[in-house]
N, C-alpha and C. Protein backbone atom coordinates (compact mmCIF):
# COMPACT_ATOMS: atom_id res chain seq x y z
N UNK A 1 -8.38 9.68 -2.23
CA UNK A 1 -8.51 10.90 -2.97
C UNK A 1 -7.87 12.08 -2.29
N UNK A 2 -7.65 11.94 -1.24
CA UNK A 2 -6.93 12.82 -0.17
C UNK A 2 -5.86 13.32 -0.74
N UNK A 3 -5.33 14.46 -0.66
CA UNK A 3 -3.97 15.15 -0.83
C UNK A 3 -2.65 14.66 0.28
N UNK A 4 -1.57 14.62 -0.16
CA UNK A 4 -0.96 13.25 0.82
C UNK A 4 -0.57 14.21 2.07
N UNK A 5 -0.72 15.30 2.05
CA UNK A 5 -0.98 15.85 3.96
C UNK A 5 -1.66 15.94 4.32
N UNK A 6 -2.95 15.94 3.79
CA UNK A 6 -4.17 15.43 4.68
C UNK A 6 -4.38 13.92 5.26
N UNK A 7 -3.96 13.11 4.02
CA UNK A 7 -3.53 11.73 4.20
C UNK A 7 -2.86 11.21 5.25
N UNK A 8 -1.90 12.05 5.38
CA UNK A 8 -0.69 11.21 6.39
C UNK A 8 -1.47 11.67 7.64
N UNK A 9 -2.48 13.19 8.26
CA UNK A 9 -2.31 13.69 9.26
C UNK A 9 -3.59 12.80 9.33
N UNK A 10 -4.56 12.65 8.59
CA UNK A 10 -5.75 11.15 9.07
C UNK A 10 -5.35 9.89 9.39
N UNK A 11 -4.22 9.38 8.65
CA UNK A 11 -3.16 7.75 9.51
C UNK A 11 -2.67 8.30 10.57
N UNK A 12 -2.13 9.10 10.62
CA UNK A 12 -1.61 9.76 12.26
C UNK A 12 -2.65 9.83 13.44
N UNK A 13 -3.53 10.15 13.12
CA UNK A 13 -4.75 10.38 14.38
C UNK A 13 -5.67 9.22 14.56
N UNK A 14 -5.47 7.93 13.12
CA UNK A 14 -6.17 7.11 13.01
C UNK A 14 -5.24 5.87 13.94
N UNK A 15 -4.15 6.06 14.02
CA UNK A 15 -3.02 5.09 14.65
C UNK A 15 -2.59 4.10 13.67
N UNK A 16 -2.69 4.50 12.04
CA UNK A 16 -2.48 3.86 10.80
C UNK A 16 -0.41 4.04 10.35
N UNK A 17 -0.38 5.61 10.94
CA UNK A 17 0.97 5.40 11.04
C UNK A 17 1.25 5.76 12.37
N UNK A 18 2.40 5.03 13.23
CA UNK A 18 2.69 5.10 14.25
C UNK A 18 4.12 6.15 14.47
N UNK A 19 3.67 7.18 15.38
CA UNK A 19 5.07 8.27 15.31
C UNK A 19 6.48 7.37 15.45
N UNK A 20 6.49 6.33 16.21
CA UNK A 20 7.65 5.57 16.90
C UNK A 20 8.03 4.31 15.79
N UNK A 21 7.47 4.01 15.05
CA UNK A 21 7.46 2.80 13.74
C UNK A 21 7.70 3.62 12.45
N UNK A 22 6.93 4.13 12.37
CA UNK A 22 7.02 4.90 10.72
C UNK A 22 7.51 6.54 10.25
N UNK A 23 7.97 6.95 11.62
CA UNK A 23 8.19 8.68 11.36
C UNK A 23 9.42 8.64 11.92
N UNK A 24 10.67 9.81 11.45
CA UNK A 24 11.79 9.95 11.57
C UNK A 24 11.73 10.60 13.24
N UNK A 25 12.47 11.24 13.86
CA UNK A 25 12.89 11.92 15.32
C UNK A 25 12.24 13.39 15.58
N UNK A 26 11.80 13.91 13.55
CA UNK A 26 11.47 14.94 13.55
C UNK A 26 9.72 15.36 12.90
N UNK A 27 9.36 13.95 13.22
CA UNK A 27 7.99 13.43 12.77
C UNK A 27 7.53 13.57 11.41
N UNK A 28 8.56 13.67 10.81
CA UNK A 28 8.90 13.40 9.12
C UNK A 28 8.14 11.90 8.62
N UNK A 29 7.75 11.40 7.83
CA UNK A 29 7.21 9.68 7.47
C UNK A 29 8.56 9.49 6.87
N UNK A 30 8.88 8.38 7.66
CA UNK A 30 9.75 7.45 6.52
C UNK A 30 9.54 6.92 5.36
N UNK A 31 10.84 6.52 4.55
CA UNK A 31 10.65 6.42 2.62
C UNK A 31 9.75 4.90 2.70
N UNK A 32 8.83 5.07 1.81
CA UNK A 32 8.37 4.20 1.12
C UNK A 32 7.03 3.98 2.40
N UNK A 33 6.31 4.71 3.59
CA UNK A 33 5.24 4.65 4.49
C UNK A 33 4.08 5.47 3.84
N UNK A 34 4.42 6.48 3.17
CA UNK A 34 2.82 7.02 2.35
C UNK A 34 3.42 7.74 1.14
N UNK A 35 2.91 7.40 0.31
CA UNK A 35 2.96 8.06 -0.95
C UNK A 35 1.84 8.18 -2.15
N UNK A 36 1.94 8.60 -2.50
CA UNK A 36 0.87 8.99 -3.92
C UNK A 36 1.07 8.18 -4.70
N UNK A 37 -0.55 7.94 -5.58
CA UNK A 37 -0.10 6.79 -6.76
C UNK A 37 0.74 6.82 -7.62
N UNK A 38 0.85 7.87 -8.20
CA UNK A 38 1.90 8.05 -8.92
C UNK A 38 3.59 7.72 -8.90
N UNK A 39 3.30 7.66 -7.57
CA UNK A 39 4.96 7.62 -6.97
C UNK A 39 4.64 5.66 -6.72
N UNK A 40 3.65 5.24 -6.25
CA UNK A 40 3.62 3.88 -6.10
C UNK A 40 3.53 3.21 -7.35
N UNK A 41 2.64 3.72 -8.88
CA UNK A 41 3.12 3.62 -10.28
C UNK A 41 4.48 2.95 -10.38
N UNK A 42 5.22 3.93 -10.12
CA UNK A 42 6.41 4.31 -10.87
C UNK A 42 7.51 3.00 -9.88
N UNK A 43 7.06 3.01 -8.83
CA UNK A 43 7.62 1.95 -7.85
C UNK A 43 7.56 -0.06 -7.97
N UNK A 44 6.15 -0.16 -8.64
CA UNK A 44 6.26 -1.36 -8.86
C UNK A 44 5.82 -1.52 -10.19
N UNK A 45 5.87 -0.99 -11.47
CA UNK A 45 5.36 -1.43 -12.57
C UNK A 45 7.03 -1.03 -13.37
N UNK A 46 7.50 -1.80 -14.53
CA UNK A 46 8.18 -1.83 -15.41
C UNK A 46 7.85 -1.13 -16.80
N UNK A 47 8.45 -0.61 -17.06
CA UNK A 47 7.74 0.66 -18.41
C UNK A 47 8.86 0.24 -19.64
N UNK A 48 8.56 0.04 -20.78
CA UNK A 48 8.85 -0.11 -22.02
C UNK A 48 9.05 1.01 -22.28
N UNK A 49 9.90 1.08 -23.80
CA UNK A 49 10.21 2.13 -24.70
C UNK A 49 9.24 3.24 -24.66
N UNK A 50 7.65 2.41 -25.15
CA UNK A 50 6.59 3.55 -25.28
C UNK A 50 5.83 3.90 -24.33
N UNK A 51 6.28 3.50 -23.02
CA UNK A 51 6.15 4.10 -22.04
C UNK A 51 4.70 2.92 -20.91
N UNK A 52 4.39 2.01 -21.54
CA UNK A 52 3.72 1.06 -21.12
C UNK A 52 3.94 0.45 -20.13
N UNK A 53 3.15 0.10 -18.60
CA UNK A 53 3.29 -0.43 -17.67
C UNK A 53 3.14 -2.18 -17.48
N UNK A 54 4.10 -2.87 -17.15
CA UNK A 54 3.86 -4.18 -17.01
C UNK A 54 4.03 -4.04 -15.05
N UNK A 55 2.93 -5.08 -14.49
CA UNK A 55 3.50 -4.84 -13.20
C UNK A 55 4.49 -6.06 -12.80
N UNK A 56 4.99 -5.45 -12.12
CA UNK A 56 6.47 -6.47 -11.29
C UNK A 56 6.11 -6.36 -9.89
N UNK A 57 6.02 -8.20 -9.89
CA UNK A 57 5.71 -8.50 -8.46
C UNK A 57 6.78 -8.28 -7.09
N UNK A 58 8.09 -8.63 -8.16
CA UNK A 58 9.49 -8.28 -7.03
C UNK A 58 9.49 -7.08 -6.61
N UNK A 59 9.38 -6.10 -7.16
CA UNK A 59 9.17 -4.72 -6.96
C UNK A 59 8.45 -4.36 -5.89
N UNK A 60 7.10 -5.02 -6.59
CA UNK A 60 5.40 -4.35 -5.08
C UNK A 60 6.40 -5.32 -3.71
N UNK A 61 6.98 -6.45 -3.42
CA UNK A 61 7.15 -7.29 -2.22
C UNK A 61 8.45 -6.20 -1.80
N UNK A 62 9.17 -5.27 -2.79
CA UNK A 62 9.84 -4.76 -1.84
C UNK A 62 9.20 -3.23 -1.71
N UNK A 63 7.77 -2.63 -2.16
CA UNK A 63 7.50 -1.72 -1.15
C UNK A 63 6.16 -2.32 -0.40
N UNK A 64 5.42 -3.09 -0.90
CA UNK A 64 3.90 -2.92 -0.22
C UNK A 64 4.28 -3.25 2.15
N UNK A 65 5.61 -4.20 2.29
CA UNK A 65 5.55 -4.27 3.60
C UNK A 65 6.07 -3.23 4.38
N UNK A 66 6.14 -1.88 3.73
CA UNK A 66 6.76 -0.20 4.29
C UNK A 66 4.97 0.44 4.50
N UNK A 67 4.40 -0.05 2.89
CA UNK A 67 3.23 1.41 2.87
C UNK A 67 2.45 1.21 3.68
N UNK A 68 1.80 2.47 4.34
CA UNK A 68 0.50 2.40 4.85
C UNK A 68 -0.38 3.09 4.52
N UNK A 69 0.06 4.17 3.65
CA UNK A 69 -0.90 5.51 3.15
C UNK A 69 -0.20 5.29 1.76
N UNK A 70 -1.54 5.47 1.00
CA UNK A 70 -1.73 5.85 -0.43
C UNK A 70 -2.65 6.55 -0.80
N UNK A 71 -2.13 8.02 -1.08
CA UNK A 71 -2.85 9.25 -1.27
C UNK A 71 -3.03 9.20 -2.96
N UNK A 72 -3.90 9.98 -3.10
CA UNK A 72 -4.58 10.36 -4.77
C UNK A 72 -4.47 9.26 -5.34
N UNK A 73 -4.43 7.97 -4.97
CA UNK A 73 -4.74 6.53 -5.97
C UNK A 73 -5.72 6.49 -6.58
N UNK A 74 -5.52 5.39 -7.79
CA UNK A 74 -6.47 5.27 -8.88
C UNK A 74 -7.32 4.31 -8.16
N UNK A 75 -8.32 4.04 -9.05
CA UNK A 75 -8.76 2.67 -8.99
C UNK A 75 -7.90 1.58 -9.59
N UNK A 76 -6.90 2.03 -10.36
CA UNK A 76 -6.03 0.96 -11.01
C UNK A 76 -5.42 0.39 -9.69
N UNK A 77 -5.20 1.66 -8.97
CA UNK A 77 -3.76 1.38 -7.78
C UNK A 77 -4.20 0.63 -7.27
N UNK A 78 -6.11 0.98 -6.81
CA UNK A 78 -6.09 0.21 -5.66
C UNK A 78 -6.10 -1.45 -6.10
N UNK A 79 -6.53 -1.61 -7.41
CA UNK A 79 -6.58 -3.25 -7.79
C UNK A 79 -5.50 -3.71 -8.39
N UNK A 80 -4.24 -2.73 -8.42
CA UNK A 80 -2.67 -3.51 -8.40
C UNK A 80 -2.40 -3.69 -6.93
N UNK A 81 -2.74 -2.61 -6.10
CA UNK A 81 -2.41 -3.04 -4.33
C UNK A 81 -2.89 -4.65 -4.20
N UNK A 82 -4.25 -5.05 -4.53
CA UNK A 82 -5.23 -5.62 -3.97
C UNK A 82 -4.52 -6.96 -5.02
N UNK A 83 -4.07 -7.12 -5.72
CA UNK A 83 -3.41 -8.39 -6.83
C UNK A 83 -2.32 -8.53 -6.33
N UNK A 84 -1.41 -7.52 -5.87
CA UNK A 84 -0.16 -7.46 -5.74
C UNK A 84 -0.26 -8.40 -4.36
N UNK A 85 -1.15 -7.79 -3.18
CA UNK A 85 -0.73 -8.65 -2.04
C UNK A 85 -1.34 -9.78 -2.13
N UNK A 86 -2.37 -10.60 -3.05
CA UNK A 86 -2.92 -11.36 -3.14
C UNK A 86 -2.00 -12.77 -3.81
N UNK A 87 -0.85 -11.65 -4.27
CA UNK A 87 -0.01 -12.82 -5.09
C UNK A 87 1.40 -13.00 -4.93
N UNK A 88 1.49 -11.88 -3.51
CA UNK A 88 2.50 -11.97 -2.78
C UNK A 88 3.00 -13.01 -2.08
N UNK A 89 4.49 -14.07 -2.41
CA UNK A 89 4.63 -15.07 -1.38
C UNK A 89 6.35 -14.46 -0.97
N UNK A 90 5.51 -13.30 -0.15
CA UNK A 90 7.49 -12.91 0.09
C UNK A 90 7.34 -13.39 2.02
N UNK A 91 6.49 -13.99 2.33
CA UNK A 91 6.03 -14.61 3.30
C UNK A 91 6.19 -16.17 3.48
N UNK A 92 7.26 -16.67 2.26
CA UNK A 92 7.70 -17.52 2.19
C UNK A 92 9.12 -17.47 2.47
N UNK A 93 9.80 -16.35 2.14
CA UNK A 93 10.88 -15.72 2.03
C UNK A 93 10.93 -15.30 3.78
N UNK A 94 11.56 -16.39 4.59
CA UNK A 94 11.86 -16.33 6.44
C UNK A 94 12.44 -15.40 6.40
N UNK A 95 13.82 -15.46 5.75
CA UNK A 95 14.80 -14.78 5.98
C UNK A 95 14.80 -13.07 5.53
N UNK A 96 13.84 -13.03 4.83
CA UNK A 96 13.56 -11.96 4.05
C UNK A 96 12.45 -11.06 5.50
N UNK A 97 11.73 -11.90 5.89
CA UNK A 97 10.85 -11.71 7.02
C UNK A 97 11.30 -11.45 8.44
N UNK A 98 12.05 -11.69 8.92
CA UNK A 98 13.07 -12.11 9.60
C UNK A 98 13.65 -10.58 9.65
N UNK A 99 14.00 -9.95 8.70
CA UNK A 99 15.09 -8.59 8.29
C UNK A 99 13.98 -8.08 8.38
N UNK A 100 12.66 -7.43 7.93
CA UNK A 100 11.78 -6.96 7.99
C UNK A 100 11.21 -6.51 9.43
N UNK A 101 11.56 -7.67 10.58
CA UNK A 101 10.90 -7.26 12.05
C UNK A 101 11.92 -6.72 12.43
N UNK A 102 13.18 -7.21 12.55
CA UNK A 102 14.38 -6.93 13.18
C UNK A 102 14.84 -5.74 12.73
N UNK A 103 14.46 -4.83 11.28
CA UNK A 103 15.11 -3.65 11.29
C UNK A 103 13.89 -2.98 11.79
N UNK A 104 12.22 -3.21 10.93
CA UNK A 104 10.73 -2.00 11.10
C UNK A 104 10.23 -2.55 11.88
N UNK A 105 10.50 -3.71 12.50
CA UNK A 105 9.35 -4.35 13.25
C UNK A 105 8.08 -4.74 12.26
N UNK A 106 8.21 -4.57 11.35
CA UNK A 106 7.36 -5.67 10.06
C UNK A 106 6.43 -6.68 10.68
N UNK A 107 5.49 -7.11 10.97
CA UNK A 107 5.34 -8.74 10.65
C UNK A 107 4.82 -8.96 9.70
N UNK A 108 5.19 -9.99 8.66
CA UNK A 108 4.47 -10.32 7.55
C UNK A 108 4.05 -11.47 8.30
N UNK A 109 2.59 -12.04 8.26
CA UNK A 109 1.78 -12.79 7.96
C UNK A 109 2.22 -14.08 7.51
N UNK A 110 2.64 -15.54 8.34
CA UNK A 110 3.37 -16.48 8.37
C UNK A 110 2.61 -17.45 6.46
N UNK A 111 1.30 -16.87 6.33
CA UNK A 111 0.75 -17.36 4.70
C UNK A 111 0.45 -16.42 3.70
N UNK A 112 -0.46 -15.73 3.81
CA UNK A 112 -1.32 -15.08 2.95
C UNK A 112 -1.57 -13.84 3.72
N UNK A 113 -1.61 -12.66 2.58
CA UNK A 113 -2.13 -11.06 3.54
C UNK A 113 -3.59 -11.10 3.41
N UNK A 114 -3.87 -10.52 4.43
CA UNK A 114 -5.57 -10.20 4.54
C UNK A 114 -5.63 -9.18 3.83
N UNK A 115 -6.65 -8.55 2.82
CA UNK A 115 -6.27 -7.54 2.17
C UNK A 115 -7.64 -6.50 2.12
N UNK A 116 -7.56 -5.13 2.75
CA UNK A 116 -9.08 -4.85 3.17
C UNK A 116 -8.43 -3.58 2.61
N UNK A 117 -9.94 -2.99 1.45
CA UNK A 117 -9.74 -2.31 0.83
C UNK A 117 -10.77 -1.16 1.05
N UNK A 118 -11.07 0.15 0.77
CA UNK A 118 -11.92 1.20 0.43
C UNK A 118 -12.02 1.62 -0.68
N UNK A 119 -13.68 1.79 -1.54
CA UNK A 119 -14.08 2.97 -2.71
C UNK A 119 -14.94 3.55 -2.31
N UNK A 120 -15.03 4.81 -3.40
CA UNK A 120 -16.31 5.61 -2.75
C UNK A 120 -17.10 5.76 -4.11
N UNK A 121 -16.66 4.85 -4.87
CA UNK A 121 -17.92 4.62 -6.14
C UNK A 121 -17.50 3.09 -7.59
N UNK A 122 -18.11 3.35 -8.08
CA UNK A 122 -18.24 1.85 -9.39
C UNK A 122 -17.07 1.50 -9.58
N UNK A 123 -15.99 2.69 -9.88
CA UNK A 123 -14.70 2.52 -10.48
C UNK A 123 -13.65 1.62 -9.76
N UNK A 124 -14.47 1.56 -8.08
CA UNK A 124 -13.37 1.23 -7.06
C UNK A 124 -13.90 -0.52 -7.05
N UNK A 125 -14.70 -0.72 -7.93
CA UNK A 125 -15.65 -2.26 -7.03
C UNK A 125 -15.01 -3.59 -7.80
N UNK A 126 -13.78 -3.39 -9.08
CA UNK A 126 -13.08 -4.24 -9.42
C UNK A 126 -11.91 -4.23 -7.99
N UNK A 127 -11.48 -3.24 -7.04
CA UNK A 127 -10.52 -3.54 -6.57
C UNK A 127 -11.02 -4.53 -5.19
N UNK A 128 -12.18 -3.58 -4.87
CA UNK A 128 -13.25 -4.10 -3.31
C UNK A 128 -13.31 -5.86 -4.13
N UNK A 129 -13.64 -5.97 -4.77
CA UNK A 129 -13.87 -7.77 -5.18
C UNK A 129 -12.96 -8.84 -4.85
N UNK A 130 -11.33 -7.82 -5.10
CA UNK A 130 -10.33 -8.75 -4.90
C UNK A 130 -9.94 -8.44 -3.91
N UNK A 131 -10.17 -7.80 -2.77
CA UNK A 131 -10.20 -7.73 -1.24
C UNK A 131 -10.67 -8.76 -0.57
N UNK A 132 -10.34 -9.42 0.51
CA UNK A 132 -10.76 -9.91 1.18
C UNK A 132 -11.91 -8.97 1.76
N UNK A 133 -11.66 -8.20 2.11
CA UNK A 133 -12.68 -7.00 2.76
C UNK A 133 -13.09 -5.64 1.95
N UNK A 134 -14.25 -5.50 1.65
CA UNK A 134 -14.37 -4.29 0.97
C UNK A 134 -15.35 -3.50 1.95
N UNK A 135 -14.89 -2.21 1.54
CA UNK A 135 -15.55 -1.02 2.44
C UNK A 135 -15.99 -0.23 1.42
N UNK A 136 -17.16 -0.06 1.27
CA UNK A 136 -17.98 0.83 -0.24
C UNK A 136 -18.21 2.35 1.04
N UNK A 137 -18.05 3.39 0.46
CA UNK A 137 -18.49 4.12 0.95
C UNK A 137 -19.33 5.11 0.44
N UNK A 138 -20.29 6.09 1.18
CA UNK A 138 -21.24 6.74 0.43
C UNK A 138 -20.38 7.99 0.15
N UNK A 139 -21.46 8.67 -0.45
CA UNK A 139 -21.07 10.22 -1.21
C UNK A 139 -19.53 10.79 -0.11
N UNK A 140 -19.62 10.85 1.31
CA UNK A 140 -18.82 11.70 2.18
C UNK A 140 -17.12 10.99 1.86
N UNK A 141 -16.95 10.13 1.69
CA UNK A 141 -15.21 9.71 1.05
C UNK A 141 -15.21 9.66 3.06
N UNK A 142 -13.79 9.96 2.76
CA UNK A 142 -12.88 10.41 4.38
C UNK A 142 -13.74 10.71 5.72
């Protein structure tokens, strides 16, 4: 629910983004390391004429191994995050994996992602289900 500069400066102090892995020379975040749902929307779902979202899995495998922060997400986001890596086999894809360490230092996960999620109420408990890990939190959020 965070505003994405509050966001990024809580992964920063949390060691969620790393200045030397994920931030430019001028401690800028690199493209595709935190963004807003809206911007992650628009990144892995396919939109029709009338403007309707289908999600595309090729899409989420080429941002979900960049993100680490996702500011103002839905509950939708978080249970397309939570499907998306669940049905991710770009961890099959060596060579694809392979380019991933050698340019970000990436590791994808030689099978399956562990996938550990946070809500801070009802709306969030379809995404916490399809987590491997869910974190319910009370009234305080952050």
């Amino acid at each position: 629910g965070d505003n994405l500069a509050t966001a990024i400066a809580i992964a920063k102090g949390a060691g969620i983004l790393n200045m030397e892995l994920h931030c430019d020379a001028n401690g800028g975040v690199l493209p595709k390391r935190a963004m807003e749902g809206k911007v992650f929307r628009r990144m892995v779902h396919d939109y029709n004429e009338e403007g309707e979202a289908t999600f595309n899995q090729d899409k989420f495998d080429e941002v979900w191994p960049y993100l680490r922060v996702l500011a103002r997400s839905s509950p939708d986001d978080k249970l397309t995050l939570a499907n998306g890596l669940n049905g991710s086999l770009l961890f099959k894809d060596r060579e694809r994996c392979a380019q991933l360490w050698q340019e970000d230092k990436i590791d994808v996960f030689p099978d399956r992602q562990v996938v550990a999620m946070t809500g801070d109420g009802t709306n969030d408990a379809p995404a916490l289900r399809y987590a491997d890990v869910g974190f319910a939190m009370g009234i305080a959020g952050t």
